[in-house]
PDB file of N, CA and C in Angstrom:
ATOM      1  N   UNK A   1     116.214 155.650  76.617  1.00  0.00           N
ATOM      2  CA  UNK A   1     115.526 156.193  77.784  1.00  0.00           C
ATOM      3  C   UNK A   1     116.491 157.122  78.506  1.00  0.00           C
ATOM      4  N   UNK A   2     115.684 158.452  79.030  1.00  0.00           N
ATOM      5  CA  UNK A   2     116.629 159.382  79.765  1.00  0.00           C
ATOM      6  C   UNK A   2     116.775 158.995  81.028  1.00  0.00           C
ATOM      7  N   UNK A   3     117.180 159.216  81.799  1.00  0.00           N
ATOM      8  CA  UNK A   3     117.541 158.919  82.815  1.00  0.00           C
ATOM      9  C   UNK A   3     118.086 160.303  84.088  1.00  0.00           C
ATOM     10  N   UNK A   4     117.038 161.399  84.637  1.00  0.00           N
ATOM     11  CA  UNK A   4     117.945 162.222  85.147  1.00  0.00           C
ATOM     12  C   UNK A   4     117.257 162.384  86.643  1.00  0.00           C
ATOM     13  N   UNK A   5     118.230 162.783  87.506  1.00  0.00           N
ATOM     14  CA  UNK A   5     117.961 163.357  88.948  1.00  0.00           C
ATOM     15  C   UNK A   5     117.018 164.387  89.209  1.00  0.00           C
ATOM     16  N   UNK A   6     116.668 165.300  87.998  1.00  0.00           N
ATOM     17  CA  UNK A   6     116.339 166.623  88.451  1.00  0.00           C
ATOM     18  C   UNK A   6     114.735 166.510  87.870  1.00  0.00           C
ATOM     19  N   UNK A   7     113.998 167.569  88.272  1.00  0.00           N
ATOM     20  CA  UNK A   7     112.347 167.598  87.688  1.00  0.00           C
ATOM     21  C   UNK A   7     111.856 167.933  86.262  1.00  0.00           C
ATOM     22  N   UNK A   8     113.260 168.015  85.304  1.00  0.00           N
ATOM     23  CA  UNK A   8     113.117 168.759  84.320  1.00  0.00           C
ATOM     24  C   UNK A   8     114.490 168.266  83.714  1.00  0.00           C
ATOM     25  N   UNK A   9     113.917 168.513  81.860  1.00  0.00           N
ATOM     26  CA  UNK A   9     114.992 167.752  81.293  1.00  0.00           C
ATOM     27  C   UNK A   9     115.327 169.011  80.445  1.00  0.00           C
ATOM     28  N   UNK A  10     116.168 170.135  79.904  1.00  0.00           N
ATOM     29  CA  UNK A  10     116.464 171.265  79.590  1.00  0.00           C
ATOM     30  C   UNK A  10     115.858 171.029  77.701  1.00  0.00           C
ATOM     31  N   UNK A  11     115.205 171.863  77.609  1.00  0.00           N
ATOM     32  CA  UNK A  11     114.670 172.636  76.627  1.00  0.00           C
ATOM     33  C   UNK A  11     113.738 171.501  76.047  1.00  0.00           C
ATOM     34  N   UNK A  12     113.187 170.433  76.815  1.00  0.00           N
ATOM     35  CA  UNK A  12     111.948 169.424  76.552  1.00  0.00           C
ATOM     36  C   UNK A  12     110.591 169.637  77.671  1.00  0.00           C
ATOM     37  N   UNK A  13     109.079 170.073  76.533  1.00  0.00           N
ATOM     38  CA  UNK A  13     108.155 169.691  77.316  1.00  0.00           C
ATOM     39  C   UNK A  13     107.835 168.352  78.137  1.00  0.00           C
ATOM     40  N   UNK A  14     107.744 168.249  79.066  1.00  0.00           N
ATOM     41  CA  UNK A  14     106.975 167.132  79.609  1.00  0.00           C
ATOM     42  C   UNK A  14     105.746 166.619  80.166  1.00  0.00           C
ATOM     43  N   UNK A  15     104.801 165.987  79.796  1.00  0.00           N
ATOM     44  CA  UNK A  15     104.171 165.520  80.298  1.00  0.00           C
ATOM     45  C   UNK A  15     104.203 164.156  81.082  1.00  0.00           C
ATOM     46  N   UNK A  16     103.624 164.183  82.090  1.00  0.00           N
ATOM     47  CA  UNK A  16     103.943 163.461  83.347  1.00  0.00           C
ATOM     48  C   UNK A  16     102.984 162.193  83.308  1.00  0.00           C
ATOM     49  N   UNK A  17     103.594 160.464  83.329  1.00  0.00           N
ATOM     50  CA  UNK A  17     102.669 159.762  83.285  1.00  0.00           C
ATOM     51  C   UNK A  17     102.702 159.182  84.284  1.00  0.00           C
ATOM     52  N   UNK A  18     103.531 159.181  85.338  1.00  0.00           N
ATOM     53  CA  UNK A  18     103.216 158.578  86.799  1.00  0.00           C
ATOM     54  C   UNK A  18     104.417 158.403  87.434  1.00  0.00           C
ATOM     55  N   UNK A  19     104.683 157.733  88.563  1.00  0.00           N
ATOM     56  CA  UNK A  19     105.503 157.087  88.917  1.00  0.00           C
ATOM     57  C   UNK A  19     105.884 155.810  88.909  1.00  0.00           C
ATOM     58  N   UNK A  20     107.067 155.308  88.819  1.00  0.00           N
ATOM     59  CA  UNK A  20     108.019 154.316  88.067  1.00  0.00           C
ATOM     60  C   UNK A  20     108.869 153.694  89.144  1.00  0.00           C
ATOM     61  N   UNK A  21     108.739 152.457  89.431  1.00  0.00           N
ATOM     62  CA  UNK A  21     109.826 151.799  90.079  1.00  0.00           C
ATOM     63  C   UNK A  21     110.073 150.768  89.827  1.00  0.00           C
ATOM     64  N   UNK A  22     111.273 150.014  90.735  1.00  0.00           N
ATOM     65  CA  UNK A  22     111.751 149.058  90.166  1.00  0.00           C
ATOM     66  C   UNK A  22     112.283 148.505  90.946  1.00  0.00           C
ATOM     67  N   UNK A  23     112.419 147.238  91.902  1.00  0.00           N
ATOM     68  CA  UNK A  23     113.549 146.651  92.949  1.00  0.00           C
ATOM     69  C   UNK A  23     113.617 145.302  92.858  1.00  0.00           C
ATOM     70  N   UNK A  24     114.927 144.858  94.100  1.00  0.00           N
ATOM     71  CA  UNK A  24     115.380 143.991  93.808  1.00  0.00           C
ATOM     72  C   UNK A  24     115.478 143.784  95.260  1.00  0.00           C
ATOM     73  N   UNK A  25     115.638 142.279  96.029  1.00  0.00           N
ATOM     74  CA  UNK A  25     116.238 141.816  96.711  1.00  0.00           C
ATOM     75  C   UNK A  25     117.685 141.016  96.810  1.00  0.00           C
ATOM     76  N   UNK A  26     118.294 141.451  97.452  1.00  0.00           N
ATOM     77  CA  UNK A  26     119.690 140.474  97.006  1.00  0.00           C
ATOM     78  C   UNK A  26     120.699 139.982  98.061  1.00  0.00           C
ATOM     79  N   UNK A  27     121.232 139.014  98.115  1.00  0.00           N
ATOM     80  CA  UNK A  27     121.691 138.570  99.229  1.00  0.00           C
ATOM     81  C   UNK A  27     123.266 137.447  98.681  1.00  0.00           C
ATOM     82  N   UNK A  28     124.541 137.823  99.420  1.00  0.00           N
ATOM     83  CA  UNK A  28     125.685 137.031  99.009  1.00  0.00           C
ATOM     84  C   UNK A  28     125.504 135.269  99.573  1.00  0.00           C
ATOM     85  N   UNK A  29     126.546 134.579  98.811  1.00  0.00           N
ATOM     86  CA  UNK A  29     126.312 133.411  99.713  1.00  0.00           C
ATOM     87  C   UNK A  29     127.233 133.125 100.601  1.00  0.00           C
ATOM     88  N   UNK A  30     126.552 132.484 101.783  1.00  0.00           N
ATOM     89  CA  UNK A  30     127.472 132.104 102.803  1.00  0.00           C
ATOM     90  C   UNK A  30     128.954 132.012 102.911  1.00  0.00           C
ATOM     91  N   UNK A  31     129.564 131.501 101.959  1.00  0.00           N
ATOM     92  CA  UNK A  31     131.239 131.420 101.670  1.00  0.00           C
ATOM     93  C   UNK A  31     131.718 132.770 101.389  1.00  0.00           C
ATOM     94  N   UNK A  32     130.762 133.750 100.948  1.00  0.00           N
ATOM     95  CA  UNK A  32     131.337 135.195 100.609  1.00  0.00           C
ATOM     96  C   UNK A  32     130.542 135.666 102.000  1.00  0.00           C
ATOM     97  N   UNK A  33     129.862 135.717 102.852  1.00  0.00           N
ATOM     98  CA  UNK A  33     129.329 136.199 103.735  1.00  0.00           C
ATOM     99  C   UNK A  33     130.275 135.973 104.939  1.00  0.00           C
ATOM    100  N   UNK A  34     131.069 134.552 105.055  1.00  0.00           N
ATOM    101  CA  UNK A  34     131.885 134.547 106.014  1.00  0.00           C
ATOM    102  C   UNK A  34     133.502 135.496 105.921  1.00  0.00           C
ATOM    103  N   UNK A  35     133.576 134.958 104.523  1.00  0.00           N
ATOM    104  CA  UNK A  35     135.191 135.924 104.451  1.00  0.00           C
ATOM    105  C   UNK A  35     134.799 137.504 104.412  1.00  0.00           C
ATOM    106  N   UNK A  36     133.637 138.200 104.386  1.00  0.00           N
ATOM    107  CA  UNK A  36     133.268 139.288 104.254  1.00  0.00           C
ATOM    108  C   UNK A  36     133.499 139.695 106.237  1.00  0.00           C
ATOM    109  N   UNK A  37     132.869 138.739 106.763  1.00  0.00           N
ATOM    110  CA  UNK A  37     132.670 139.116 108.197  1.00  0.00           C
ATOM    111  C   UNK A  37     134.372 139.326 108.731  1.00  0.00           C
ATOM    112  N   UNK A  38     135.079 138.333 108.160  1.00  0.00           N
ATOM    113  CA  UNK A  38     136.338 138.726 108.112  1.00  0.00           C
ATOM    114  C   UNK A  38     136.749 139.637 108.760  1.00  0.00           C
ATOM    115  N   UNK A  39     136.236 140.513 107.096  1.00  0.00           N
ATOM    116  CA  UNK A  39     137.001 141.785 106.480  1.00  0.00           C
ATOM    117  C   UNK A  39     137.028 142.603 107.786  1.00  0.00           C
ATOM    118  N   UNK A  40     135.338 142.546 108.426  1.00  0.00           N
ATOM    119  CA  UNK A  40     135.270 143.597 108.991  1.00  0.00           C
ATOM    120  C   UNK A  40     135.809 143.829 110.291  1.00  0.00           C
ATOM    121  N   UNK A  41     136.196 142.721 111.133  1.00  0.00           N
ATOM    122  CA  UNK A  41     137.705 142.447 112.202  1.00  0.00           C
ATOM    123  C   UNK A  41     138.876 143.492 111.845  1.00  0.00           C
ATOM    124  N   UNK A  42     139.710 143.416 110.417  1.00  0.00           N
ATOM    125  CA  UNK A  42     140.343 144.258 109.917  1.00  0.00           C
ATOM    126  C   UNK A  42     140.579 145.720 109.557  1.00  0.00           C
ATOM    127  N   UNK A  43     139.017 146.377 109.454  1.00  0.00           N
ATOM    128  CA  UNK A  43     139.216 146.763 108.669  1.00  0.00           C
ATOM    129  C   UNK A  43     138.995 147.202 106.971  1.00  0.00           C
ATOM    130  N   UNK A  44     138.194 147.912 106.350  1.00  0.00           N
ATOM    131  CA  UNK A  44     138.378 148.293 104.873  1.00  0.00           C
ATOM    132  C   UNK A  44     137.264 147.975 103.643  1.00  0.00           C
ATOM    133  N   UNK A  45     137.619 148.170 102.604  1.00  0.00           N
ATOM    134  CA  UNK A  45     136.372 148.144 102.042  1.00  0.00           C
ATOM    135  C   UNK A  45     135.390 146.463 101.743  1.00  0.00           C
ATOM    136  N   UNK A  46     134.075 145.963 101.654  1.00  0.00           N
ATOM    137  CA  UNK A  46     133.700 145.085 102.090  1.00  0.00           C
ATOM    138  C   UNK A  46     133.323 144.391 100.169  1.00  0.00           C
ATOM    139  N   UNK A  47     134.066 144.610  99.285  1.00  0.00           N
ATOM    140  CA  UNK A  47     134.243 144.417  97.862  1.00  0.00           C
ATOM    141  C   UNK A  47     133.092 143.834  97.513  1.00  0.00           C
ATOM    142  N   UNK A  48     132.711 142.375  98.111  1.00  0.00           N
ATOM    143  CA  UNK A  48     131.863 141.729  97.782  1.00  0.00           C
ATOM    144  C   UNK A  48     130.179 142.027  98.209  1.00  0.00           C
ATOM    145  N   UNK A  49     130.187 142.950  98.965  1.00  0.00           N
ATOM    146  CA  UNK A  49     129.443 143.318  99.444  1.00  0.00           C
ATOM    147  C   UNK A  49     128.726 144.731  98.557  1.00  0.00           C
ATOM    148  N   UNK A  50     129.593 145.506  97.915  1.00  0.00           N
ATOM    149  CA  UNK A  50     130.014 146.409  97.566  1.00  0.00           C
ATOM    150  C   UNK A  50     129.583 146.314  95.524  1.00  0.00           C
ATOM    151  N   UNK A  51     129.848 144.870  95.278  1.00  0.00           N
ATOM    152  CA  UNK A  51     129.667 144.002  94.007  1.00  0.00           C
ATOM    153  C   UNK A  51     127.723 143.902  94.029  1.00  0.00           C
ATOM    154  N   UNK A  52     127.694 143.246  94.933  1.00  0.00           N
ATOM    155  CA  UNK A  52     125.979 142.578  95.489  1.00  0.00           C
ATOM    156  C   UNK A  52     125.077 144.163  95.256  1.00  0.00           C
ATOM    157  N   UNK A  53     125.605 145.609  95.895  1.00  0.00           N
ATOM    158  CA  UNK A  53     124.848 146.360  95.530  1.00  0.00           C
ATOM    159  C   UNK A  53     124.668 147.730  94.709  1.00  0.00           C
ATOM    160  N   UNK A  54     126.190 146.921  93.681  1.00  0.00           N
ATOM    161  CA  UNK A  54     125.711 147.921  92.411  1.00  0.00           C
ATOM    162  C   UNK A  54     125.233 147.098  91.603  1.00  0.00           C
ATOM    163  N   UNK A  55     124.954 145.276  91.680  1.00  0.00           N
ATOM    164  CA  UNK A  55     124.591 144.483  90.942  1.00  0.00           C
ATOM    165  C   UNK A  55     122.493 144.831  91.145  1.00  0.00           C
ATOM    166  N   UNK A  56     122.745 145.217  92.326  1.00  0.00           N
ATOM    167  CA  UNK A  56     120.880 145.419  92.827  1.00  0.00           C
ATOM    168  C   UNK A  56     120.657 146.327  92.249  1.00  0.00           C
ATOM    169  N   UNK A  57     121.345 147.712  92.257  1.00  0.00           N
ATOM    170  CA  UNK A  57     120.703 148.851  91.754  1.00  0.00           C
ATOM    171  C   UNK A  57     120.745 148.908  90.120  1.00  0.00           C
ATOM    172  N   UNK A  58     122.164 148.243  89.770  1.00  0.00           N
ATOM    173  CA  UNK A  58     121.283 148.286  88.106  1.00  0.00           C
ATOM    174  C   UNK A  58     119.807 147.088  87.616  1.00  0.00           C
ATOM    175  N   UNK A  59     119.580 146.059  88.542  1.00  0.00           N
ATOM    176  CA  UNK A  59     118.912 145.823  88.107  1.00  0.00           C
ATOM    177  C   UNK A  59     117.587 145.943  88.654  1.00  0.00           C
ATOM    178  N   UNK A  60     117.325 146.737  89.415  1.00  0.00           N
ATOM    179  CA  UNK A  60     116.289 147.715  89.532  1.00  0.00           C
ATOM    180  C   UNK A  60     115.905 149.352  89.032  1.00  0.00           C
ATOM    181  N   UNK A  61     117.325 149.211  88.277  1.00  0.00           N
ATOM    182  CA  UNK A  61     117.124 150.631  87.770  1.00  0.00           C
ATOM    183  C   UNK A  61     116.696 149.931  86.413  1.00  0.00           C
ATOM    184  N   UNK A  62     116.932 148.723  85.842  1.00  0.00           N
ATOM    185  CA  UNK A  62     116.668 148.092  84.759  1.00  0.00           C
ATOM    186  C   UNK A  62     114.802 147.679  84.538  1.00  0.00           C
ATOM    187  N   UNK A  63     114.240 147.634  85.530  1.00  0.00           N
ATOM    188  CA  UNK A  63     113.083 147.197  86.233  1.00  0.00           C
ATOM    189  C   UNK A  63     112.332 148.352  85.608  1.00  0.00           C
ATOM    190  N   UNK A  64     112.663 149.585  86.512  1.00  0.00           N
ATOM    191  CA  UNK A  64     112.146 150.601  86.642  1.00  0.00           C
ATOM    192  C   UNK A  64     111.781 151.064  85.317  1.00  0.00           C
ATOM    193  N   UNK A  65     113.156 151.373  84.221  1.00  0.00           N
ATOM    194  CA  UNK A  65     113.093 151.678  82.855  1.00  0.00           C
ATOM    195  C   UNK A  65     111.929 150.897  82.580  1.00  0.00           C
ATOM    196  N   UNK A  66     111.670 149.219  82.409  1.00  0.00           N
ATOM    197  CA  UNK A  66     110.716 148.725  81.774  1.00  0.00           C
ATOM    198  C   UNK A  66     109.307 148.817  82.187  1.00  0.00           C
ATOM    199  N   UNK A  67     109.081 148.960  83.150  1.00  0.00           N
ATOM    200  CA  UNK A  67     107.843 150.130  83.449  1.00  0.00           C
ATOM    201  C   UNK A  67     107.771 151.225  82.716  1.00  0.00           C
ATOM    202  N   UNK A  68     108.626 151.771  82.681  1.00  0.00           N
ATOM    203  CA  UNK A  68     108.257 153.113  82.171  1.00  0.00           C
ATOM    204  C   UNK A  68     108.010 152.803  80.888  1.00  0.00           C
ATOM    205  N   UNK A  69     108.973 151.883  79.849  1.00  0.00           N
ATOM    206  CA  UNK A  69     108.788 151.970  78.690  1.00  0.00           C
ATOM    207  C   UNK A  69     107.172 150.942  78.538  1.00  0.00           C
ATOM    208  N   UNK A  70     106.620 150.484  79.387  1.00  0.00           N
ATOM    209  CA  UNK A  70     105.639 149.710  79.241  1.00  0.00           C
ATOM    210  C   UNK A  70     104.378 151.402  78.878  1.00  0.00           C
ATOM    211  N   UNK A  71     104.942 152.426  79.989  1.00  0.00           N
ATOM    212  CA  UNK A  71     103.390 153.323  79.546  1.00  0.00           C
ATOM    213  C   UNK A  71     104.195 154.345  78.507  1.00  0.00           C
ATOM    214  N   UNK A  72     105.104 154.192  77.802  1.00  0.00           N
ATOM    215  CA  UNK A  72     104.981 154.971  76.661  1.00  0.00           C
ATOM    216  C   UNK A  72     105.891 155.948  76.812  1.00  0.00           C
ATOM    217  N   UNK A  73     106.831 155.839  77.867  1.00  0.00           N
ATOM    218  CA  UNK A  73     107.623 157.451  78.335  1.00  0.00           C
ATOM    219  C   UNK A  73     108.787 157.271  77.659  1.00  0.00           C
ATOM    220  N   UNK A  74     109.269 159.090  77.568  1.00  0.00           N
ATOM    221  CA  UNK A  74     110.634 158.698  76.877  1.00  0.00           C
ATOM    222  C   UNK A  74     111.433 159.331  78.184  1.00  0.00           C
ATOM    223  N   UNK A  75     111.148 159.443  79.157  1.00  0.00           N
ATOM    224  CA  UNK A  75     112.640 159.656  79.724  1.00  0.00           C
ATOM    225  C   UNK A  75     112.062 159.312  81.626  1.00  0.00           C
ATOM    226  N   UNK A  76     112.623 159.237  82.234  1.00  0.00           N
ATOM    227  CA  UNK A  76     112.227 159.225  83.894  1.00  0.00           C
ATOM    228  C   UNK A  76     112.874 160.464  84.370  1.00  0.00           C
ATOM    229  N   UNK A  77     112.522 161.434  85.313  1.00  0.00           N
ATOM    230  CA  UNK A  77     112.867 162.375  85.426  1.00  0.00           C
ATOM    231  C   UNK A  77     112.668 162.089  87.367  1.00  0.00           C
ATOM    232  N   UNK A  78     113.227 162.908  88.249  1.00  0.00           N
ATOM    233  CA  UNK A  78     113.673 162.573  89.396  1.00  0.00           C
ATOM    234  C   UNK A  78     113.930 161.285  90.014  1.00  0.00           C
ATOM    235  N   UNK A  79     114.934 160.869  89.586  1.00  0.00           N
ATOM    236  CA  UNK A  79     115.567 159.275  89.586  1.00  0.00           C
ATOM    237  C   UNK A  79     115.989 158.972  91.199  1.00  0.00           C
ATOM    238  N   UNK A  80     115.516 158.122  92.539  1.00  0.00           N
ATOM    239  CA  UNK A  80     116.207 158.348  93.111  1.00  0.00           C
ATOM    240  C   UNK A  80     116.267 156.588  93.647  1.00  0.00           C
ATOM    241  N   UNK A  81     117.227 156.652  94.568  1.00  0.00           N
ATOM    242  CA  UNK A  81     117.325 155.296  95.363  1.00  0.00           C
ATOM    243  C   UNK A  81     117.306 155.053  96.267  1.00  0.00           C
ATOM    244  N   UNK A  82     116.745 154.107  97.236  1.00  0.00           N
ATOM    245  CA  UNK A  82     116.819 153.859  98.577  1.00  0.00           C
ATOM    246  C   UNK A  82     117.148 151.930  98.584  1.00  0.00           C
ATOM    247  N   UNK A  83     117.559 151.992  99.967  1.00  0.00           N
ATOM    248  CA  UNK A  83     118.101 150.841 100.091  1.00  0.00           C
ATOM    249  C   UNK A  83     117.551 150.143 101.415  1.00  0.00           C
ATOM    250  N   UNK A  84     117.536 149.325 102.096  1.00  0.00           N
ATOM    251  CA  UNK A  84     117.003 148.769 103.765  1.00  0.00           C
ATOM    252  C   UNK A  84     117.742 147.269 103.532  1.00  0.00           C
ATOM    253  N   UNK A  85     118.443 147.418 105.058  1.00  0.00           N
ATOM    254  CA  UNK A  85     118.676 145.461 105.432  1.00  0.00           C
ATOM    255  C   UNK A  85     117.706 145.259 105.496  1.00  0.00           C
ATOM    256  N   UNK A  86     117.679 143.255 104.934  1.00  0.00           N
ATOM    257  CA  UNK A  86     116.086 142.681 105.101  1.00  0.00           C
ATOM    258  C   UNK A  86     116.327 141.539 105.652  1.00  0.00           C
ATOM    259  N   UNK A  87     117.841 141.511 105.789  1.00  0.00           N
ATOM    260  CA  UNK A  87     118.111 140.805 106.829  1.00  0.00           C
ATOM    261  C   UNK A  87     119.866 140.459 106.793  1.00  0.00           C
ATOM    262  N   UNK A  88     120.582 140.032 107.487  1.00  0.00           N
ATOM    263  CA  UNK A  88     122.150 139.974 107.550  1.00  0.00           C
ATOM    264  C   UNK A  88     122.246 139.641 106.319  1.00  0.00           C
ATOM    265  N   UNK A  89     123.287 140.281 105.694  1.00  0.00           N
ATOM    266  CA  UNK A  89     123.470 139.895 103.829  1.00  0.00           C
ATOM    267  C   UNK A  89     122.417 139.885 103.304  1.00  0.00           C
ATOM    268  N   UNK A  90     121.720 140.594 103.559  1.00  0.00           N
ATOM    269  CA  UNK A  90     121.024 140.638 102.617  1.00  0.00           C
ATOM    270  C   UNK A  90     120.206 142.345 102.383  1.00  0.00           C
ATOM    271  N   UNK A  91     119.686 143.183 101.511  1.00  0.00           N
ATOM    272  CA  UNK A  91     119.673 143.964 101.148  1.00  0.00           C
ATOM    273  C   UNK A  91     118.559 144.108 100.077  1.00  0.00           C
ATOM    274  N   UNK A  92     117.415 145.351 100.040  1.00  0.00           N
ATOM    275  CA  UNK A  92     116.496 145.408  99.397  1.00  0.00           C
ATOM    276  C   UNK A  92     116.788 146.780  98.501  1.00  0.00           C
ATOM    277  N   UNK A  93     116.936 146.570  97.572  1.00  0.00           N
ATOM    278  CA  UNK A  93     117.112 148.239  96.454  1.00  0.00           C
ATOM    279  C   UNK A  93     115.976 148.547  95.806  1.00  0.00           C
ATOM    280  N   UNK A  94     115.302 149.635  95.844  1.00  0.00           N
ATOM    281  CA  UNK A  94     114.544 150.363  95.173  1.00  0.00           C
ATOM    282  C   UNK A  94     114.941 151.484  94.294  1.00  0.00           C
ATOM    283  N   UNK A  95     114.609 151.794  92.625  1.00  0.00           N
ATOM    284  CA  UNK A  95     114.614 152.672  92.278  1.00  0.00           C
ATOM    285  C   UNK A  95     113.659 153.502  91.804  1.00  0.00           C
ATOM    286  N   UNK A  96     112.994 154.448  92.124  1.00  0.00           N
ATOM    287  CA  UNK A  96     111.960 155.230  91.675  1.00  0.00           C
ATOM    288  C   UNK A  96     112.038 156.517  90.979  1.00  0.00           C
ATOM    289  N   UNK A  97     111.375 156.736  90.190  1.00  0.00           N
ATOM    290  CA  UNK A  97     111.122 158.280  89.462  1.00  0.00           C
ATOM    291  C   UNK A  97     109.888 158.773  88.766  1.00  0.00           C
ATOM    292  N   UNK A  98     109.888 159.538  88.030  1.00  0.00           N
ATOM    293  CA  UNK A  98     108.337 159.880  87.332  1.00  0.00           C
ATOM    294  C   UNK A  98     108.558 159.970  85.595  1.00  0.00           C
ATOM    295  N   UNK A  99     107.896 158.779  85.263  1.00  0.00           N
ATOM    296  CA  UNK A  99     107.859 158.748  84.055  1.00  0.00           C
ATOM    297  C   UNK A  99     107.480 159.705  82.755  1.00  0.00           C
ATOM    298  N   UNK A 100     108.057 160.384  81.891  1.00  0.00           N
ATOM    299  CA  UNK A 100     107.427 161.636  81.445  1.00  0.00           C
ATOM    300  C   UNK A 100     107.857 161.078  80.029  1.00  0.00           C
ATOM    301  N   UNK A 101     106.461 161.928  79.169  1.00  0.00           N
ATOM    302  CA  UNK A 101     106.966 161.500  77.685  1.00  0.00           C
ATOM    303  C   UNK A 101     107.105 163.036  76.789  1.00  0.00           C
ATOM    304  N   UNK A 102     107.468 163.366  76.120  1.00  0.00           N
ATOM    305  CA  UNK A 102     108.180 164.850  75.013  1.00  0.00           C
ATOM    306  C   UNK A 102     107.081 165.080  74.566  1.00  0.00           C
ATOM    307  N   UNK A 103     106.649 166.668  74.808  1.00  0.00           N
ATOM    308  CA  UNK A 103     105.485 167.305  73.840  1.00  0.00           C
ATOM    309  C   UNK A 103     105.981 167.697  72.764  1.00  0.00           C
TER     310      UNK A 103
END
């Protein structure tokens, strides 16, 4: 599966089968939530925090792919992400794009 940012994949027709997403909710546990609050008294980057949401976005970008491969597409074309607190530690990832398959 392709995977790109832009509306167009260079020197492939596309036809367009919809839009594609994929998310996740995710949240650390308490023992990493307190030494995290720590951090931020100090200072610097929040690691575990940092772990929690590239762990969300691949597996909503993982989501997303299987949608797509459910209607038949070979590539997703304008890939993007958004994120929202859903509550302290915790964090909602969405990935969306438009599923397109090769003429």
């Amino acid at each position: 599966m392709i995977l790109v940012n832009t509306d167009y994949i260079s020197g492939k027709e596309l036809e367009m089968l919809g839009l594609v997403k994929g998310s996740t909710i995710q949240s650390k546990n308490v023992g990493k939530d307190i030494t995290q609050s720590f951090k931020t008294l100090v200072g610097g980057e929040l690691k575990a925090y940092n772990e929690m949401m590239n762990d969300a976005r691949a597996l909503a970008t993982k989501r997303m792919v299987e949608e797509a491969e459910r209607l038949g597409a070979d590539a997703i074309v304008n890939v993007r992400y958004a994120s929202a607190a859903v509550m302290q530690g915790a964090a909602e990832v969405m990935a969306y794009g438009t599923a397109v398959k090769f003429n």
